[in-house]
N, C-alpha and C. Protein backbone atom coordinates (compact mmCIF):
# COMPACT_ATOMS: atom_id res chain seq x y z
N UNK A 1 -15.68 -20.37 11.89
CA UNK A 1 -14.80 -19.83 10.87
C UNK A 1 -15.64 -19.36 9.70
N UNK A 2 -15.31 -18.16 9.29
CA UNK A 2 -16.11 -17.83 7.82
C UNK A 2 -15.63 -18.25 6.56
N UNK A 3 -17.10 -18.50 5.98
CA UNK A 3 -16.86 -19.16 4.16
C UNK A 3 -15.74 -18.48 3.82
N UNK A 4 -15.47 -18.97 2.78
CA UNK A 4 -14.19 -18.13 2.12
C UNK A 4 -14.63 -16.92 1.11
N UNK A 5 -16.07 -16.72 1.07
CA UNK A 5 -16.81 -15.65 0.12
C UNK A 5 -16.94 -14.86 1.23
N UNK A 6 -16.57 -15.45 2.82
CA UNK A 6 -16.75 -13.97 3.78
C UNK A 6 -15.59 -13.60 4.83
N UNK A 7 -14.66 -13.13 4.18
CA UNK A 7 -13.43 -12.70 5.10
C UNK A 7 -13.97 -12.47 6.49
N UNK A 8 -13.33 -13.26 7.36
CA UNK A 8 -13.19 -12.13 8.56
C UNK A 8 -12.09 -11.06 8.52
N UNK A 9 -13.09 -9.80 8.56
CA UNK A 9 -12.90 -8.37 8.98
C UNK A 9 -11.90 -8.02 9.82
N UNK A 10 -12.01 -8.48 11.21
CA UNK A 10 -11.79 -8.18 12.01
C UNK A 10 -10.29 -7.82 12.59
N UNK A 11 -9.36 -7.87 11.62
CA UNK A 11 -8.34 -7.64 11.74
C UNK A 11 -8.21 -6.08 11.19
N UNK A 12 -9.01 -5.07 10.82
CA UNK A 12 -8.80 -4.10 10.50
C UNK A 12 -8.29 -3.69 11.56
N UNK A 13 -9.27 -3.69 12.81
CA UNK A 13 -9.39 -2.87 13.89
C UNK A 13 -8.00 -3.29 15.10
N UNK A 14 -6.81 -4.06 14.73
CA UNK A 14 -5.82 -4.62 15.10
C UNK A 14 -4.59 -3.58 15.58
N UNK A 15 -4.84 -2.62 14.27
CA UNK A 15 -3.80 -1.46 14.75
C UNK A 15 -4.37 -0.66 15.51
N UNK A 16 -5.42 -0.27 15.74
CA UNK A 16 -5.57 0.62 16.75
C UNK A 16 -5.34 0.11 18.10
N UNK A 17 -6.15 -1.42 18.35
CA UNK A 17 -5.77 -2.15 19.47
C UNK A 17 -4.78 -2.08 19.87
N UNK A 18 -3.79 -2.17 19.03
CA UNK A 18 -2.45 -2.82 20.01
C UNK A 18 -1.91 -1.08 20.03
N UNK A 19 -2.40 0.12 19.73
CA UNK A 19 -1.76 0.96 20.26
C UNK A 19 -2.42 1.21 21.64
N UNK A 20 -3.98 1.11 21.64
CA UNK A 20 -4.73 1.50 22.99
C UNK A 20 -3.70 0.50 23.88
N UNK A 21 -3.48 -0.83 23.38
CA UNK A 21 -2.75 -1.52 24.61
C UNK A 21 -1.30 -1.24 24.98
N UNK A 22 -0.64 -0.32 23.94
CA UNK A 22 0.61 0.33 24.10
C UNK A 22 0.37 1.30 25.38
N UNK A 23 -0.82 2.10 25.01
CA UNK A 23 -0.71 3.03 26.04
C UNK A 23 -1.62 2.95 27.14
N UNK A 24 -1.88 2.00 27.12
CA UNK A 24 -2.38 1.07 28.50
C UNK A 24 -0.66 0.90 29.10
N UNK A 25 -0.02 0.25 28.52
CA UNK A 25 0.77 -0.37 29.37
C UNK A 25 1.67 0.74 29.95
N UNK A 26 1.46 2.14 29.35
CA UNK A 26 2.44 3.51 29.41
C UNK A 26 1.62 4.22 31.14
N UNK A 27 0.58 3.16 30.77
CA UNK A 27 0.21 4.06 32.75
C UNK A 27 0.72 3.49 33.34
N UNK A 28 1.39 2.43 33.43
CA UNK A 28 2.22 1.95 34.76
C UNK A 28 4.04 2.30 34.76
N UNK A 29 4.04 3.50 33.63
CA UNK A 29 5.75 3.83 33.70
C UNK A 29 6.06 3.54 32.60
N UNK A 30 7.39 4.14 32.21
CA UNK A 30 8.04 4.07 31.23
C UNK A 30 8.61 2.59 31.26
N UNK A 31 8.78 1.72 31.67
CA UNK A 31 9.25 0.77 31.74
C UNK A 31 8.11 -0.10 31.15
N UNK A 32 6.97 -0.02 31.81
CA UNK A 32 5.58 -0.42 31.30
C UNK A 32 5.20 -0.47 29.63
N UNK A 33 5.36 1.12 29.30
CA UNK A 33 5.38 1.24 27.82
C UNK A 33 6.50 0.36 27.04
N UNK A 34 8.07 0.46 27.75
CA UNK A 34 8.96 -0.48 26.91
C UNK A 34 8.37 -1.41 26.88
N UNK A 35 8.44 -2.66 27.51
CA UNK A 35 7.79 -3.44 27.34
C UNK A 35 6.61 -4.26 26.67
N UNK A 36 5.90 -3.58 26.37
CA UNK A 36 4.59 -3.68 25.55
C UNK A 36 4.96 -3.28 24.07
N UNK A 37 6.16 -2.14 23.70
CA UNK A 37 6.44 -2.06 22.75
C UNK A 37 7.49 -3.35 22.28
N UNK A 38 8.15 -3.90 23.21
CA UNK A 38 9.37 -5.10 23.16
C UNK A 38 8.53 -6.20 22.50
N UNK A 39 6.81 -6.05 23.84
CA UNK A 39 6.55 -7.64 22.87
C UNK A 39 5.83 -7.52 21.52
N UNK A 40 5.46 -6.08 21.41
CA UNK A 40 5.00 -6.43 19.90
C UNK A 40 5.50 -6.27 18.81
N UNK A 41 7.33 -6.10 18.90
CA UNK A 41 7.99 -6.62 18.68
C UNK A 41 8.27 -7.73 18.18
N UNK A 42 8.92 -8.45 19.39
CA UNK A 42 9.09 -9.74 19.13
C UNK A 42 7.96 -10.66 18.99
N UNK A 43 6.66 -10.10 18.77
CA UNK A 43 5.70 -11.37 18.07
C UNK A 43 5.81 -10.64 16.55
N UNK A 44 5.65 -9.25 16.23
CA UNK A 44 5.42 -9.07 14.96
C UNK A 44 6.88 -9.63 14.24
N UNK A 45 8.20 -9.77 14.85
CA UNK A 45 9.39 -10.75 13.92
C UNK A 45 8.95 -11.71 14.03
N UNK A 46 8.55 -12.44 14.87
CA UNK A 46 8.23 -14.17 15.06
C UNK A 46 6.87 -14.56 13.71
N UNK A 47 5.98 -13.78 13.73
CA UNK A 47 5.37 -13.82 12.48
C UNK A 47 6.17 -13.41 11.06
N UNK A 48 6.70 -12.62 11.14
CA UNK A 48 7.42 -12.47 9.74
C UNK A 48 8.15 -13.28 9.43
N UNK A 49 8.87 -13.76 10.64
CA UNK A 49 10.09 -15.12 10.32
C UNK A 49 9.28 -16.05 9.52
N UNK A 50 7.90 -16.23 9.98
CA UNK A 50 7.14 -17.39 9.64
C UNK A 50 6.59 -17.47 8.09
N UNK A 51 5.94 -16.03 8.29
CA UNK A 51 5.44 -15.69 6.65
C UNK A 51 6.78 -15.96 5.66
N UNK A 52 8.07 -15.40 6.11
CA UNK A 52 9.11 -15.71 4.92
C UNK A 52 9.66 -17.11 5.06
N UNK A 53 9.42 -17.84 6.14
CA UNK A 53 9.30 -19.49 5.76
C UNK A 53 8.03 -20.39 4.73
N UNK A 54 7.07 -19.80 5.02
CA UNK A 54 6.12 -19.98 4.27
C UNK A 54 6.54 -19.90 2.96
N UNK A 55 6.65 -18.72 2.36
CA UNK A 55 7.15 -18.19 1.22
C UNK A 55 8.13 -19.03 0.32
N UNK A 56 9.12 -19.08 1.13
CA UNK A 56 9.93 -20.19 1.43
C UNK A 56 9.88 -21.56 0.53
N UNK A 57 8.86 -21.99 1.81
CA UNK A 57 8.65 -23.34 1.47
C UNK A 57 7.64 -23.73 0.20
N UNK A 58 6.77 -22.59 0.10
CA UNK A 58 5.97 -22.70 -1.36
C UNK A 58 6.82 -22.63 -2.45
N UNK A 59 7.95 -21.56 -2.97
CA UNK A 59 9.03 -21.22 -3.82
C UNK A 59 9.37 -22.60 -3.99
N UNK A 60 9.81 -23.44 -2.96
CA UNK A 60 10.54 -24.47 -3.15
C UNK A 60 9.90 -25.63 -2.99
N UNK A 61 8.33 -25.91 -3.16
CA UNK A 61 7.76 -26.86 -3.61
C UNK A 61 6.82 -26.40 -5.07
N UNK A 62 7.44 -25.26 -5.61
CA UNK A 62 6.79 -25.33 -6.66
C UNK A 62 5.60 -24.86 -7.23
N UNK A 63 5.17 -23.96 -5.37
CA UNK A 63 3.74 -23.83 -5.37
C UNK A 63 3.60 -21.98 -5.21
N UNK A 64 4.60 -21.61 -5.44
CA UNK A 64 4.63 -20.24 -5.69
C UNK A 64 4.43 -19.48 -7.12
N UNK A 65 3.73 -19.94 -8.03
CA UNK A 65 3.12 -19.42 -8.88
C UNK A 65 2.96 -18.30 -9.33
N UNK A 66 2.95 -17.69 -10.51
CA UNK A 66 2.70 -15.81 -10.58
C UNK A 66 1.12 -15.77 -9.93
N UNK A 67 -0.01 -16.57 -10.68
CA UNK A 67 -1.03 -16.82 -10.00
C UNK A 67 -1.33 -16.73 -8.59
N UNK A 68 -0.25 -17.63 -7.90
CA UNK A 68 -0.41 -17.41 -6.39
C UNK A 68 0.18 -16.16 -5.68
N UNK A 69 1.43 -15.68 -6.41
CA UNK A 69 2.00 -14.00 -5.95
C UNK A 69 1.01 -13.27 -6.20
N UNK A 70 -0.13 -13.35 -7.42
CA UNK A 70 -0.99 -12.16 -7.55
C UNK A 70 -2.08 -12.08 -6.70
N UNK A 71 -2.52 -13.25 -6.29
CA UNK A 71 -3.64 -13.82 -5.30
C UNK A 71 -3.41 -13.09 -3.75
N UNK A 72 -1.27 -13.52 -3.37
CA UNK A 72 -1.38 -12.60 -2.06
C UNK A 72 -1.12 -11.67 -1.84
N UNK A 73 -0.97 -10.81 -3.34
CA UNK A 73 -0.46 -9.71 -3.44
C UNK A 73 -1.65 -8.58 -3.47
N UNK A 74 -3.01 -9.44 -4.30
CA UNK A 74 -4.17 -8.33 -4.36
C UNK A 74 -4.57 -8.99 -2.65
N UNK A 75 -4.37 -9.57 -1.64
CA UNK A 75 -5.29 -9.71 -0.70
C UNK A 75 -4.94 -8.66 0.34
N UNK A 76 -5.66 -7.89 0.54
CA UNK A 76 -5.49 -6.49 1.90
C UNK A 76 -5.09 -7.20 3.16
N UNK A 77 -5.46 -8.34 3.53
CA UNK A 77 -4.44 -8.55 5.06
C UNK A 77 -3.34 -8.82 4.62
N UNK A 78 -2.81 -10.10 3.72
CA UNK A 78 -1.94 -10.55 3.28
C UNK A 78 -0.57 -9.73 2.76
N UNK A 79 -1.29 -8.66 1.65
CA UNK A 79 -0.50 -7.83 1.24
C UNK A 79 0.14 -6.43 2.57
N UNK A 80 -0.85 -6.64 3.43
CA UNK A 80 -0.20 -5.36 4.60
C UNK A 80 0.78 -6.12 5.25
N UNK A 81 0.54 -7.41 5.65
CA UNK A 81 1.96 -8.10 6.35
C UNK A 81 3.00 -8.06 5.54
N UNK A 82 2.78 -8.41 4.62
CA UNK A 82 3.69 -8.75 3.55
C UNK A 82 4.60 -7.40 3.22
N UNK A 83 3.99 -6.36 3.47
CA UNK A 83 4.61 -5.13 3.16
C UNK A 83 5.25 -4.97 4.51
N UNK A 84 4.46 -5.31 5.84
CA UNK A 84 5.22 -4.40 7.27
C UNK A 84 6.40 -5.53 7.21
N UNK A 85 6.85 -6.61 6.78
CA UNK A 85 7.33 -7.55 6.83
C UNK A 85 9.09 -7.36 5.86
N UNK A 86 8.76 -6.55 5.06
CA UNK A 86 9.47 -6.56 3.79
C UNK A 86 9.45 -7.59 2.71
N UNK A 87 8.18 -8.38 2.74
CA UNK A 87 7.90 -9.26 1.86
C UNK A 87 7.32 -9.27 0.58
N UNK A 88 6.66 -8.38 0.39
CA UNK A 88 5.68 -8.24 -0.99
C UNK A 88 6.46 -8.30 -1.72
N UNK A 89 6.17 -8.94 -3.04
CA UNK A 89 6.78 -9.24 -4.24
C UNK A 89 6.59 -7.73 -5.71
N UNK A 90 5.90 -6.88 -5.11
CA UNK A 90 5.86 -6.32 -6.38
C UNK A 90 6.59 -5.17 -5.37
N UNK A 91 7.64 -4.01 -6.61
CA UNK A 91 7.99 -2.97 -5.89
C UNK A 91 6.87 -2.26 -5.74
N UNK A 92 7.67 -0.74 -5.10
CA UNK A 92 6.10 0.59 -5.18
C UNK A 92 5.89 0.84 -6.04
N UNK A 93 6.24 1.25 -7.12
CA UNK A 93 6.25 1.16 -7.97
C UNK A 93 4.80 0.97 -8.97
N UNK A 94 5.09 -0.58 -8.86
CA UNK A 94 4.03 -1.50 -9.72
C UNK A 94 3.03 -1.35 -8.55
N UNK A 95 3.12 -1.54 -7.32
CA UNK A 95 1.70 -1.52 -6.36
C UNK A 95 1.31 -0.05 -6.59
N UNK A 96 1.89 1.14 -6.63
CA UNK A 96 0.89 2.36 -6.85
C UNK A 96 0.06 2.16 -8.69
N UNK A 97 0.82 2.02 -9.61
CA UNK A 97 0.75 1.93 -10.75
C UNK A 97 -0.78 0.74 -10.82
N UNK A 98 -0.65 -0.22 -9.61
CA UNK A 98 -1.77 -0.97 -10.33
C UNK A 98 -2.87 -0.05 -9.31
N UNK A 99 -2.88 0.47 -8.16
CA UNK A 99 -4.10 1.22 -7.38
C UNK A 99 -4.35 1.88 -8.47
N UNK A 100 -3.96 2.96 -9.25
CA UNK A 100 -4.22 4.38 -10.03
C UNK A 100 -4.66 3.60 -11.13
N UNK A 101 -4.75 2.45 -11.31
CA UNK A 101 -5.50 1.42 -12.63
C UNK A 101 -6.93 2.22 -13.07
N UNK A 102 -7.15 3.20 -13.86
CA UNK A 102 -8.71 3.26 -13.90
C UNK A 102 -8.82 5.11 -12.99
N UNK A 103 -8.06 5.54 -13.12
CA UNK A 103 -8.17 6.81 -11.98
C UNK A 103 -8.00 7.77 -13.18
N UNK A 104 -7.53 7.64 -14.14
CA UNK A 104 -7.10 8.85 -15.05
C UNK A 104 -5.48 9.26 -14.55
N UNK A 105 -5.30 9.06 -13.43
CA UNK A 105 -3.90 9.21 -12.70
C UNK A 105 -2.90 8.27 -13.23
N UNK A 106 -1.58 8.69 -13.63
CA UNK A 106 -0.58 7.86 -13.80
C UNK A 106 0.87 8.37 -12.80
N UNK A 107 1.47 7.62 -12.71
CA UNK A 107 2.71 7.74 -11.79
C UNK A 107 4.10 7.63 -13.23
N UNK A 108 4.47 8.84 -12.27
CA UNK A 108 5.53 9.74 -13.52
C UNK A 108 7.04 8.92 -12.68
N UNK A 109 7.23 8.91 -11.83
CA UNK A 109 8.26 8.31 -10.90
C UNK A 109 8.21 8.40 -9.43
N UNK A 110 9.26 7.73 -8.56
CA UNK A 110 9.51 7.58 -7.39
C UNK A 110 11.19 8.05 -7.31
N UNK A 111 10.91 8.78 -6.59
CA UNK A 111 12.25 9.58 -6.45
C UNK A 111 13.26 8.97 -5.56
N UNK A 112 14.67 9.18 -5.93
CA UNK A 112 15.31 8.54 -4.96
C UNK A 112 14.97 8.83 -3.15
N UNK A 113 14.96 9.92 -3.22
CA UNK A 113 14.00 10.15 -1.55
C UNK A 113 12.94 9.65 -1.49
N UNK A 114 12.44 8.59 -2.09
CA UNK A 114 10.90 8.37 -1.93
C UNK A 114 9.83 8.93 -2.09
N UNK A 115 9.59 10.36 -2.90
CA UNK A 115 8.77 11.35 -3.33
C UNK A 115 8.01 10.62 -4.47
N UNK A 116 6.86 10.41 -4.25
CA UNK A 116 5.79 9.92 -5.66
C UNK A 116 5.14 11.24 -6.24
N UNK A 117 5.87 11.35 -7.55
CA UNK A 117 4.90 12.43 -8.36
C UNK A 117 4.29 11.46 -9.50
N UNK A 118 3.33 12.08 -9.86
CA UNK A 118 2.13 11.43 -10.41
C UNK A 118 1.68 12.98 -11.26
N UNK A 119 0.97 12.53 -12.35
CA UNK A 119 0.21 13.42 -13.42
C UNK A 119 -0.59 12.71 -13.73
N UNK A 120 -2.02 13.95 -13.59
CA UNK A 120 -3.61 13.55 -13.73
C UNK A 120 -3.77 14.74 -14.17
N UNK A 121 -5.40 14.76 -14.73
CA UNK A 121 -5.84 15.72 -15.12
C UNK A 121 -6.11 16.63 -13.71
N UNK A 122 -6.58 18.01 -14.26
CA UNK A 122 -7.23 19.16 -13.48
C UNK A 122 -7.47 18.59 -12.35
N UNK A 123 -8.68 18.08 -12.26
CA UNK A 123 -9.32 17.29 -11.77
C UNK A 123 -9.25 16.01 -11.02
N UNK A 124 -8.18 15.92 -10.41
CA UNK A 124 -8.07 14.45 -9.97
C UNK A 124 -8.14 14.01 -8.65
N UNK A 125 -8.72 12.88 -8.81
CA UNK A 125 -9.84 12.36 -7.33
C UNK A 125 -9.29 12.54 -6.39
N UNK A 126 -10.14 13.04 -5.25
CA UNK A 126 -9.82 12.91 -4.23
C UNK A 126 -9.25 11.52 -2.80
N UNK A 127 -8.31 11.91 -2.49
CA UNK A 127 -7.89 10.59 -1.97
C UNK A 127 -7.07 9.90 -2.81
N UNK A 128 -6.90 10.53 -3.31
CA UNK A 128 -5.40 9.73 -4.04
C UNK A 128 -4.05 9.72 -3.55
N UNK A 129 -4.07 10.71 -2.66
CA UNK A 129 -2.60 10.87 -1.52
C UNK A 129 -2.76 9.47 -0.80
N UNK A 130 -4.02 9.17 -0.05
CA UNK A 130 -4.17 8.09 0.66
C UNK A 130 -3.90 6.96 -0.04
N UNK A 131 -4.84 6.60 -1.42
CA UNK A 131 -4.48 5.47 -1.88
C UNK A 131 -3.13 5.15 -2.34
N UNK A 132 -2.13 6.29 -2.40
CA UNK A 132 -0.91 5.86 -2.86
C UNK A 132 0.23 5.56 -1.47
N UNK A 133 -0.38 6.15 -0.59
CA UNK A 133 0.15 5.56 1.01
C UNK A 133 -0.18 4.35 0.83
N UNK A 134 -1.18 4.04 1.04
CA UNK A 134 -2.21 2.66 1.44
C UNK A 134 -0.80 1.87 0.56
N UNK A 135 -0.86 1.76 -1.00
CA UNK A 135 -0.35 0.62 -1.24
C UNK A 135 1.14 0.78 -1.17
N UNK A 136 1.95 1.78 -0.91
CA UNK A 136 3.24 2.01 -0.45
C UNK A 136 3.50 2.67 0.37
N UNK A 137 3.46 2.39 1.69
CA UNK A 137 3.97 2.83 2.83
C UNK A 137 5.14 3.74 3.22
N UNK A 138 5.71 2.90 2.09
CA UNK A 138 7.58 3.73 2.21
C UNK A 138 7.38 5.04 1.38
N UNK A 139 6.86 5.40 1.04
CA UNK A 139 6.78 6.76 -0.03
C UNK A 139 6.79 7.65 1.15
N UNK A 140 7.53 8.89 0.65
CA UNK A 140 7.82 9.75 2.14
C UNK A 140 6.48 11.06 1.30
N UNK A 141 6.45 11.22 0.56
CA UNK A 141 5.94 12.12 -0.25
C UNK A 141 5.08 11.44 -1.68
N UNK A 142 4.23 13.17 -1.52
CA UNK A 142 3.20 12.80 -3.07
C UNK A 142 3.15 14.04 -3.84
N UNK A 143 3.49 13.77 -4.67
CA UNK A 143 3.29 15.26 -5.65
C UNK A 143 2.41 15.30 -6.88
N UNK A 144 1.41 15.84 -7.09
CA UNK A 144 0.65 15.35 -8.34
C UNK A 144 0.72 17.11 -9.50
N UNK A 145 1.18 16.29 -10.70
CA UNK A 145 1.24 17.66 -11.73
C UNK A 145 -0.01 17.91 -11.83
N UNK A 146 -1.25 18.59 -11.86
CA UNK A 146 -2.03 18.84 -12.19
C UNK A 146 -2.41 19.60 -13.39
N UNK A 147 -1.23 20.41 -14.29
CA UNK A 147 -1.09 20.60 -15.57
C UNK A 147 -2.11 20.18 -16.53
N UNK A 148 -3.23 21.37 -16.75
CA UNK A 148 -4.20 20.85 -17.72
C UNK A 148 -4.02 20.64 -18.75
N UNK A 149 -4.43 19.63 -19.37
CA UNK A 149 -4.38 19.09 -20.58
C UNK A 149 -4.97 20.31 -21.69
N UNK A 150 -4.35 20.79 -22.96
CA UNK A 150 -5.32 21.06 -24.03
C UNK A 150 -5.86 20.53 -25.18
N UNK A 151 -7.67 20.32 -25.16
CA UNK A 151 -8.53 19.19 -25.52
C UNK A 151 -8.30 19.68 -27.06
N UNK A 152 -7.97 18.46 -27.62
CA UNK A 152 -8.05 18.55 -29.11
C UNK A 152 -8.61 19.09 -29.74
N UNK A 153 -10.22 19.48 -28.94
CA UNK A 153 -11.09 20.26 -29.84
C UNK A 153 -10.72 21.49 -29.76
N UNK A 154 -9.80 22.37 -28.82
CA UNK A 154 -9.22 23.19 -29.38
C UNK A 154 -8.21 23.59 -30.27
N UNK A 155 -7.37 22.43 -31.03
CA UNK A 155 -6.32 22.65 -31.28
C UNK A 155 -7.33 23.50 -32.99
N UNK A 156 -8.25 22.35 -32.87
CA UNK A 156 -9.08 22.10 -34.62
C UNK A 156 -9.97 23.28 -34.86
N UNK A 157 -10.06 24.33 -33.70
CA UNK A 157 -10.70 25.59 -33.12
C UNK A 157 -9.96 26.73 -34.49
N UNK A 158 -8.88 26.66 -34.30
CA UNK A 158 -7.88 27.63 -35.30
C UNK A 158 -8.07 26.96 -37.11
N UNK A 159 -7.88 25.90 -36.87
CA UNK A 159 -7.90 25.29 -38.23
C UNK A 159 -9.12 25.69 -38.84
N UNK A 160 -10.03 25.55 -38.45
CA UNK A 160 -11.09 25.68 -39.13
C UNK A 160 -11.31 26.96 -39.19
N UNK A 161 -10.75 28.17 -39.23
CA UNK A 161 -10.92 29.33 -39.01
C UNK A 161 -11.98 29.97 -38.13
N UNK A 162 -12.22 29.34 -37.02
CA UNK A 162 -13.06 29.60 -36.13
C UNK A 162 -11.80 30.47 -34.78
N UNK A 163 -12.16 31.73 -33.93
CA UNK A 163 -11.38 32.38 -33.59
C UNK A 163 -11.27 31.69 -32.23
């Protein structure tokens, strides 16, 4: 088992697996593919049942803490179950709002269709469509104003009688 200063990884590579094994099971027939989709299924509810007992049972010993919501809320395995699950405690909202922390990017709203528009400068990083998937899944859409800003030092351009 690894220290706790060294995650095991290895759950990244989980979703691709279980699709190669989806369509493994799609060469022996359509019946083949149901199936394989049925059980990962019914293990991915049987885990969620569990995580929201967990949840659960921490809430109601006391041990659910803002501390401890923020702990499984910043953790990337934790927080992806927690989301495929309908569990995470923060809306999209606050999970895009805290990714764009430090981006120059801010989030203007979430639309009742699920459309995220966002305003950044000119300039704004690349991969930011992704990171705002990454931490909200449910967002059907991304729209970013890109509307350049005009820099103060022009406003003081006229004032000073400079043309």
């Amino acid at each position: 088992m690894p220290a706790a200063s060294e995650p095991n990884t290895g759950w990244r590579s989980a979703g691709p697996r279980i699709d190669a094994l989806i369509a493994a099971g799609s060469e022996s027939g359509t019946l083949g593919r149901e199936r394989a989709e049925e059980l990962v299924r019914v293990v991915s509810d049987l885990y969620g049942a569990g995580l929201e007992r967990l949840l659960d049972l921490l809430h109601d010993a006391g041990a659910l803490s803002d501390e401890a919501v923020a702990a499984l809320a910043g953790d990337d395995l934790v927080a992806g179950l927690l989301l495929v699950h309908g569990l995470h405690p923060y809306d999209a909202g606050t999970r895009i709002a805290g990714r764009l922390a430090g981006t120059g990017v801010e989030l203007v709203e979430i639309t009742p269709d699920g459309v995220c528009r966002l305003r950044g400068p000119h300039g704004v990083p690349p991969g930011i469509e992704d990171l705002v998937e990454a931490a909200a899944p449910e967002v059907t859409g991304v729209e970013i104003d890109r509307t350049p800003l005009i820099p103060i030092s022009a406003l003081y351009t006229r004032v000073n009688g400079a043309p």
